[in-house]
Structures are given as structure tokens and as C-alpha cells.
N, C-alpha and C. Protein backbone atom coordinates (compact mmCIF):
# COMPACT_ATOMS: atom_id res chain seq x y z
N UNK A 1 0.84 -1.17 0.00
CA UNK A 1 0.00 0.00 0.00
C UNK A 1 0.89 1.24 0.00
N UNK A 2 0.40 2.28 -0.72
CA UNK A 2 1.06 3.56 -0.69
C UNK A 2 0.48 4.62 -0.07
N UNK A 3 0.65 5.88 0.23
CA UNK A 3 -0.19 6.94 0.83
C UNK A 3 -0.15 7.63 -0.52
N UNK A 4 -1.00 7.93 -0.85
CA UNK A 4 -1.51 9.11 -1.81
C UNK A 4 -1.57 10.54 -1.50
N UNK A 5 -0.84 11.05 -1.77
CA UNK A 5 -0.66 12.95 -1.38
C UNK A 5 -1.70 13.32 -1.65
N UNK A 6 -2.67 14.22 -0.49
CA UNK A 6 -3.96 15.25 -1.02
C UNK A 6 -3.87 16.27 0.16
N UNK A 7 -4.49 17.22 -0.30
CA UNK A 7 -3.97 18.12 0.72
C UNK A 7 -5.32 18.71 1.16
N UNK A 8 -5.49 19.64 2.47
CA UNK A 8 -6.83 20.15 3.02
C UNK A 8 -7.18 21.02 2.18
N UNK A 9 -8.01 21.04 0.93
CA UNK A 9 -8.72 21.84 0.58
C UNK A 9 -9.53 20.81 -0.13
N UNK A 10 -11.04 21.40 -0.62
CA UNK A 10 -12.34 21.02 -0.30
C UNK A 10 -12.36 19.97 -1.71
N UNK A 11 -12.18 20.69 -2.77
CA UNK A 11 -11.96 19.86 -3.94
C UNK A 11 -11.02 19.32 -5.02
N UNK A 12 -10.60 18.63 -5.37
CA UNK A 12 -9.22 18.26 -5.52
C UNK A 12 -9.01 17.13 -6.87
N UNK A 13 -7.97 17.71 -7.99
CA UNK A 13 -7.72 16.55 -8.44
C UNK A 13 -6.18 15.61 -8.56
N UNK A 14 -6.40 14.68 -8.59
CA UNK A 14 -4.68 14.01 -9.18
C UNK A 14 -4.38 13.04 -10.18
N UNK A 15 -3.56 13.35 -10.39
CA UNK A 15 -3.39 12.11 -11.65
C UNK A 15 -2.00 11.98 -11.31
N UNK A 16 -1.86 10.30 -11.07
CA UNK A 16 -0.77 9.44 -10.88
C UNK A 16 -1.00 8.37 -11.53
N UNK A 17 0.50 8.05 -11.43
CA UNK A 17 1.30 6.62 -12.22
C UNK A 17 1.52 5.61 -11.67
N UNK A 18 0.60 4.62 -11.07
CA UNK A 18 1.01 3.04 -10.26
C UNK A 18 0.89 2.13 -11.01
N UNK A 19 2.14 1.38 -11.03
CA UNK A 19 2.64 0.33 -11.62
C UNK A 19 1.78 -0.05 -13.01
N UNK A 20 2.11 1.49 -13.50
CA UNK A 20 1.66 1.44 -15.20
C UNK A 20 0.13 1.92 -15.47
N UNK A 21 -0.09 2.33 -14.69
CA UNK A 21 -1.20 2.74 -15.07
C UNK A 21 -1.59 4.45 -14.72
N UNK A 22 -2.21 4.91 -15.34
CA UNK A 22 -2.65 6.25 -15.40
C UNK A 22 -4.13 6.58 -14.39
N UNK A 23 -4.05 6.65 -13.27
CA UNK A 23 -4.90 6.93 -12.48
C UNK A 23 -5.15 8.30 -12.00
N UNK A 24 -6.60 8.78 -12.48
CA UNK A 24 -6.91 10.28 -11.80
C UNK A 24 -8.10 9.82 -11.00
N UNK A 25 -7.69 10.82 -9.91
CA UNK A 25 -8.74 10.53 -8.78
C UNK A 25 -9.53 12.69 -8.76
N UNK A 26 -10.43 12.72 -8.84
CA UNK A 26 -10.90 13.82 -8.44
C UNK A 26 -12.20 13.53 -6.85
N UNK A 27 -11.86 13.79 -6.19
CA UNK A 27 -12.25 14.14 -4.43
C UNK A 27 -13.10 16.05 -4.34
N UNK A 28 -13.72 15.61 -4.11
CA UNK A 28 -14.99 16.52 -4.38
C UNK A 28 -15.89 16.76 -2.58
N UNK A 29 -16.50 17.82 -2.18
CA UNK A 29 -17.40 18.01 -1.26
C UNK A 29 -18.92 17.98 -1.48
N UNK A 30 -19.63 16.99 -1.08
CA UNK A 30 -20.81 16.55 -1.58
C UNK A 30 -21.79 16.88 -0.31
N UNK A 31 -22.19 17.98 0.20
CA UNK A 31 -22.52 18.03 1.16
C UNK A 31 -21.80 17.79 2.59
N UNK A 32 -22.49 16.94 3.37
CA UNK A 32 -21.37 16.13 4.32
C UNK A 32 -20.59 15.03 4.18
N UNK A 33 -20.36 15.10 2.91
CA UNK A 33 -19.83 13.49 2.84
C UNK A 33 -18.61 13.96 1.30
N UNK A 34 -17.63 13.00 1.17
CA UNK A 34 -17.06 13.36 0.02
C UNK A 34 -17.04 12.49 -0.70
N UNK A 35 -17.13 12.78 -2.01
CA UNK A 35 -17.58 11.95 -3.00
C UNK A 35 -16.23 11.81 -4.21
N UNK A 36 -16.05 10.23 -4.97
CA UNK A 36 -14.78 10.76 -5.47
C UNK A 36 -15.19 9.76 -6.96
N UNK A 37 -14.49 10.67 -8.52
CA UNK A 37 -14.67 10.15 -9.65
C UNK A 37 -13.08 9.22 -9.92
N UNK A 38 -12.84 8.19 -10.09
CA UNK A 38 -11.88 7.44 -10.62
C UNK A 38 -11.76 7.24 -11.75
N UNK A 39 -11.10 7.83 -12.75
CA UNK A 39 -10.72 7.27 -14.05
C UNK A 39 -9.20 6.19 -14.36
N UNK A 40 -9.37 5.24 -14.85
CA UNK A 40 -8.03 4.44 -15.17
C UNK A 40 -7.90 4.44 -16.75
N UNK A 41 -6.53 5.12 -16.53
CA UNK A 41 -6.26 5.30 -18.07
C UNK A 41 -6.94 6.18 -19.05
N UNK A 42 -7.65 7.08 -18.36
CA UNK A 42 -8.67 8.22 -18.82
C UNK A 42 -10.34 7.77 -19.07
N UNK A 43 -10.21 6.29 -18.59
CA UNK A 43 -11.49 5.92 -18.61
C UNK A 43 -12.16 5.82 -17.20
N UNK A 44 -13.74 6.51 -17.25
CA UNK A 44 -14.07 6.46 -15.98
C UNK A 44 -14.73 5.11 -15.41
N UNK A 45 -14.23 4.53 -14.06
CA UNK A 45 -14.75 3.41 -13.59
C UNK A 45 -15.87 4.01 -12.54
N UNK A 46 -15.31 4.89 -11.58
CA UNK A 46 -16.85 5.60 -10.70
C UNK A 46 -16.64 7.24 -11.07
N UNK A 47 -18.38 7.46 -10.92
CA UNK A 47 -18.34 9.12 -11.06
C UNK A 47 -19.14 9.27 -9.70
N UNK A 48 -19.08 10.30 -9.00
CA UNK A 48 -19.23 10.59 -7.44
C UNK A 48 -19.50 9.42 -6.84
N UNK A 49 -18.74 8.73 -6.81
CA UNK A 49 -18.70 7.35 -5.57
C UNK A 49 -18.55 7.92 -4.29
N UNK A 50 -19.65 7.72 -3.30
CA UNK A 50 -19.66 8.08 -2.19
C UNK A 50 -18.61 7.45 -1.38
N UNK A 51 -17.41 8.32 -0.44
CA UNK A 51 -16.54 7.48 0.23
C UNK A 51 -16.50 7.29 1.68
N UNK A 52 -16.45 6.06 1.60
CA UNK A 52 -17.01 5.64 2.83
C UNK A 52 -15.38 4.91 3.83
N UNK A 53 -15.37 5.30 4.61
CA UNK A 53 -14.07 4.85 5.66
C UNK A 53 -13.62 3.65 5.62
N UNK A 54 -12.51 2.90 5.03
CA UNK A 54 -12.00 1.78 5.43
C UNK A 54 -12.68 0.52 4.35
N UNK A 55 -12.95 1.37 2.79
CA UNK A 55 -13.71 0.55 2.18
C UNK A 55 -13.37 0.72 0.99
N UNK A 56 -13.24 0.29 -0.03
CA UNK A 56 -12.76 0.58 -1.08
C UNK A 56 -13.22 1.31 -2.07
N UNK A 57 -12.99 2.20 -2.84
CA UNK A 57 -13.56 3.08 -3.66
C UNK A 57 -14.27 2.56 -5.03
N UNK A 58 -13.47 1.84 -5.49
CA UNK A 58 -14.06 1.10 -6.35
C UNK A 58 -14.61 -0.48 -5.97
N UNK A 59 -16.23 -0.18 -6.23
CA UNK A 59 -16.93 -1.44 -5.48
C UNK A 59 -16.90 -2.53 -5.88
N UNK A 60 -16.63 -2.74 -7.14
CA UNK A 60 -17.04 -4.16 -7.87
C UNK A 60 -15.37 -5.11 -7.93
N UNK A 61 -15.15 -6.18 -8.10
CA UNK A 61 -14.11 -7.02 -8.26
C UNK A 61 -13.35 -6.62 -9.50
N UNK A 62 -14.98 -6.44 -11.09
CA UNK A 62 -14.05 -6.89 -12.14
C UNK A 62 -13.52 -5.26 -11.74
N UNK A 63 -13.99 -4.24 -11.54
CA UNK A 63 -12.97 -2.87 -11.74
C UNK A 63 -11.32 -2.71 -10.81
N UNK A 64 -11.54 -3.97 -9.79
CA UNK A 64 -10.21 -3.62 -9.08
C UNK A 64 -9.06 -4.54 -10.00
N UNK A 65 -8.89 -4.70 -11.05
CA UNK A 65 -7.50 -5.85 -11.59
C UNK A 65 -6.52 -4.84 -11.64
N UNK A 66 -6.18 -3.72 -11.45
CA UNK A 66 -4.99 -2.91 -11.50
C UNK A 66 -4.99 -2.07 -10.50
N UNK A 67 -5.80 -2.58 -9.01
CA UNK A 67 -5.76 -1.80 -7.52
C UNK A 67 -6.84 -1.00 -7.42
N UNK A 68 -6.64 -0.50 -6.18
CA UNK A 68 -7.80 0.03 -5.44
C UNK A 68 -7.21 1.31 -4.60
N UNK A 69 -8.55 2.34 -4.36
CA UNK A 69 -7.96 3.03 -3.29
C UNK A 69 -8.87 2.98 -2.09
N UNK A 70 -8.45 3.19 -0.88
CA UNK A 70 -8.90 2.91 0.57
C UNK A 70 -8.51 4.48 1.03
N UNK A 71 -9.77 5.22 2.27
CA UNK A 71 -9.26 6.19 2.84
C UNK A 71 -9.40 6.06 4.54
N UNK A 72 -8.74 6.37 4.80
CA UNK A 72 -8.69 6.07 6.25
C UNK A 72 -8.59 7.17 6.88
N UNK A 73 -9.18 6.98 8.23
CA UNK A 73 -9.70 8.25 9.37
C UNK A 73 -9.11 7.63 10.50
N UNK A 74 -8.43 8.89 11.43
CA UNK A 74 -8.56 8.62 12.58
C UNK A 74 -9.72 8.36 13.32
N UNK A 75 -10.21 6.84 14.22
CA UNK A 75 -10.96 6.73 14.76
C UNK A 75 -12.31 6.47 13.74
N UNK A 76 -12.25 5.92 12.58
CA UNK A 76 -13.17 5.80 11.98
C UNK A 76 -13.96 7.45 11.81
N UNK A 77 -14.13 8.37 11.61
CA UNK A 77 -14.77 9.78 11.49
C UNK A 77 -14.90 9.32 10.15
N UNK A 78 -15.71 10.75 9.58
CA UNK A 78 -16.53 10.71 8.44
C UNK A 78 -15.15 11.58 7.74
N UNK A 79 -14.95 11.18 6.27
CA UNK A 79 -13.87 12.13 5.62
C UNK A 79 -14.44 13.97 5.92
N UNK A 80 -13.22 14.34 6.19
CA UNK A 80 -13.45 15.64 6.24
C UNK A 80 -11.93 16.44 5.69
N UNK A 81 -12.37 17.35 4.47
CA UNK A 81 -11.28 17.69 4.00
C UNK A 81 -10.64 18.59 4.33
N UNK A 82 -10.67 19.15 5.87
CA UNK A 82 -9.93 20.07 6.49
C UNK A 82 -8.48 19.12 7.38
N UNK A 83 -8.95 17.48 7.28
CA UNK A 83 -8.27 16.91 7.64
C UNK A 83 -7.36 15.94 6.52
N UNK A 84 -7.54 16.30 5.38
CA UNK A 84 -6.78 15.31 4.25
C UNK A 84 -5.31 15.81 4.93
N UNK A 85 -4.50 14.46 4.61
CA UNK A 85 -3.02 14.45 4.77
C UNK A 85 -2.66 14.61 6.31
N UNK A 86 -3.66 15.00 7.04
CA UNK A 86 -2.79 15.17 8.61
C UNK A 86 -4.11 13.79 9.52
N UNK A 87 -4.66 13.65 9.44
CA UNK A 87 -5.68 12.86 10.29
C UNK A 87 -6.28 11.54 9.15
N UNK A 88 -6.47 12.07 8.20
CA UNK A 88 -6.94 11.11 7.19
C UNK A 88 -6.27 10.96 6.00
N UNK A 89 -5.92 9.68 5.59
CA UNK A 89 -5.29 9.52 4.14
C UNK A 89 -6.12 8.55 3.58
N UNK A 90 -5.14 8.73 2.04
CA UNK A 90 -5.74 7.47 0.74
C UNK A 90 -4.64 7.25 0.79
N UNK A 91 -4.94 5.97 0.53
CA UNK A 91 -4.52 4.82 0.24
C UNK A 91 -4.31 4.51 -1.13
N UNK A 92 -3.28 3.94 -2.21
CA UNK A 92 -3.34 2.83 -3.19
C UNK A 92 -2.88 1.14 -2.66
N UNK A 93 -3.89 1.00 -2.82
CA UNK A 93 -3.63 -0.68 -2.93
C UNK A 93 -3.53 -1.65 -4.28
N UNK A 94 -2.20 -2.28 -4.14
CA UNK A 94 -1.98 -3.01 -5.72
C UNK A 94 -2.42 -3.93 -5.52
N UNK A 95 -2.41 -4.43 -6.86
CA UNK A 95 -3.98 -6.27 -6.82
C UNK A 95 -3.05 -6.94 -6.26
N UNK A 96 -2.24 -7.28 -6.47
CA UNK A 96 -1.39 -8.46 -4.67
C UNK A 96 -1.45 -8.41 -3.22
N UNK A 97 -2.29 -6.71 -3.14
CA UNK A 97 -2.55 -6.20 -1.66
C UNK A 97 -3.75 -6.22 -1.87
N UNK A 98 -4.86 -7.06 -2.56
CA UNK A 98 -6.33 -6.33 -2.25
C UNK A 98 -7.22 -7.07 -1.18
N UNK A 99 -6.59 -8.71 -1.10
CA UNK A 99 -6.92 -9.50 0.01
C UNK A 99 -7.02 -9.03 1.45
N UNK A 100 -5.96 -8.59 1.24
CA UNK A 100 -5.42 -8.00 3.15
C UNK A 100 -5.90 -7.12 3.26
N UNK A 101 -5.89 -6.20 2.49
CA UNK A 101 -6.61 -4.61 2.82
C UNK A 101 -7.70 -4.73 3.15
């Protein structure tokens, strides 16, 4: 697993390179909750996927064959993006890590 750099502000995009692949994540404020679009390789797999603590972003099996991302909270809390990078991170998980995670 890797930590994914995001920083405290409300809406956000990135595009990174894991083990060959072209992943943009855009992290968005959806009310109380944050919501996030995944594209692999410029193709979109979720558009506002609600994110939920300690669970994987992308829900289905066949979309995880080139990893997953996971966000984690101190204490289980609800994502809050005043806390990205200091209390709460993402996660990449590669398909050899998706068991354990």
C-alpha cells in the first residue's frame, strides 16, 4: 500500500502513475460526505462514488485488476477535508494487496 498525497482543501484533483497505469482521482465536497470520480487510463470506472471509511472506492471485483484506493480516518470519522493528509489519508492498494486490505 502507498499513501496518496492530497492536501486540506475542499476539492481536488490528481493524476498518478502506479505500476503502469494512469490513475486520476478527483475528491470533491458533496454536502457532508465526500464523493470521489476514478478514471483508469482516462477511462471512468466511478463518477461521485460516495466514500465511505476503510472501504474501497471502487466497489465491484471486475474494476479492481490494476488496484484500489482505501481512505482512512482517525478513529473511523466521516472524511473531512480540512483533515486530508494530517488525520486522514488514501490509500493505493496493488492487486497483490487487495486480500489483506
Amino acid at each position: 500500500m502507498r499513501v496518496v498525497p492530497i492536501e486540506p482543501v475542499p476539492n481536488q484533483e490528481l493524476t498518478l502513475n502506479m505500476d503502469g497505469v494512469r490513475w486520476t482521482l478527483r475528491l470533491k465536497v458533496a454536502q457532508a460526505s465526500i464523493v470521489a470520480d476514478v478514471l483508469h487510463n482516462d477511462d471512468p470506472l466511478v463518477l461521485g462514488q460516495r466514500i465511505a471509511v476503510g472501504t474501497p472506492i471502487l466497489p465491484y471485483a471486475y474494476m479492481q485488476g490494476d488496484g484500489n484506493f482505501i481512505f482512512l480516518t482517525d478513529n473511523e470519522q466521516l472524511p473531512d477535508w480540512q483533515q486530508f493528509g494530517r488525520t486522514q489519508q488514501l490509500l493505493y492498494v496493488a492487486p497483490g494487496e487487495l486480500a489483506n486490505a
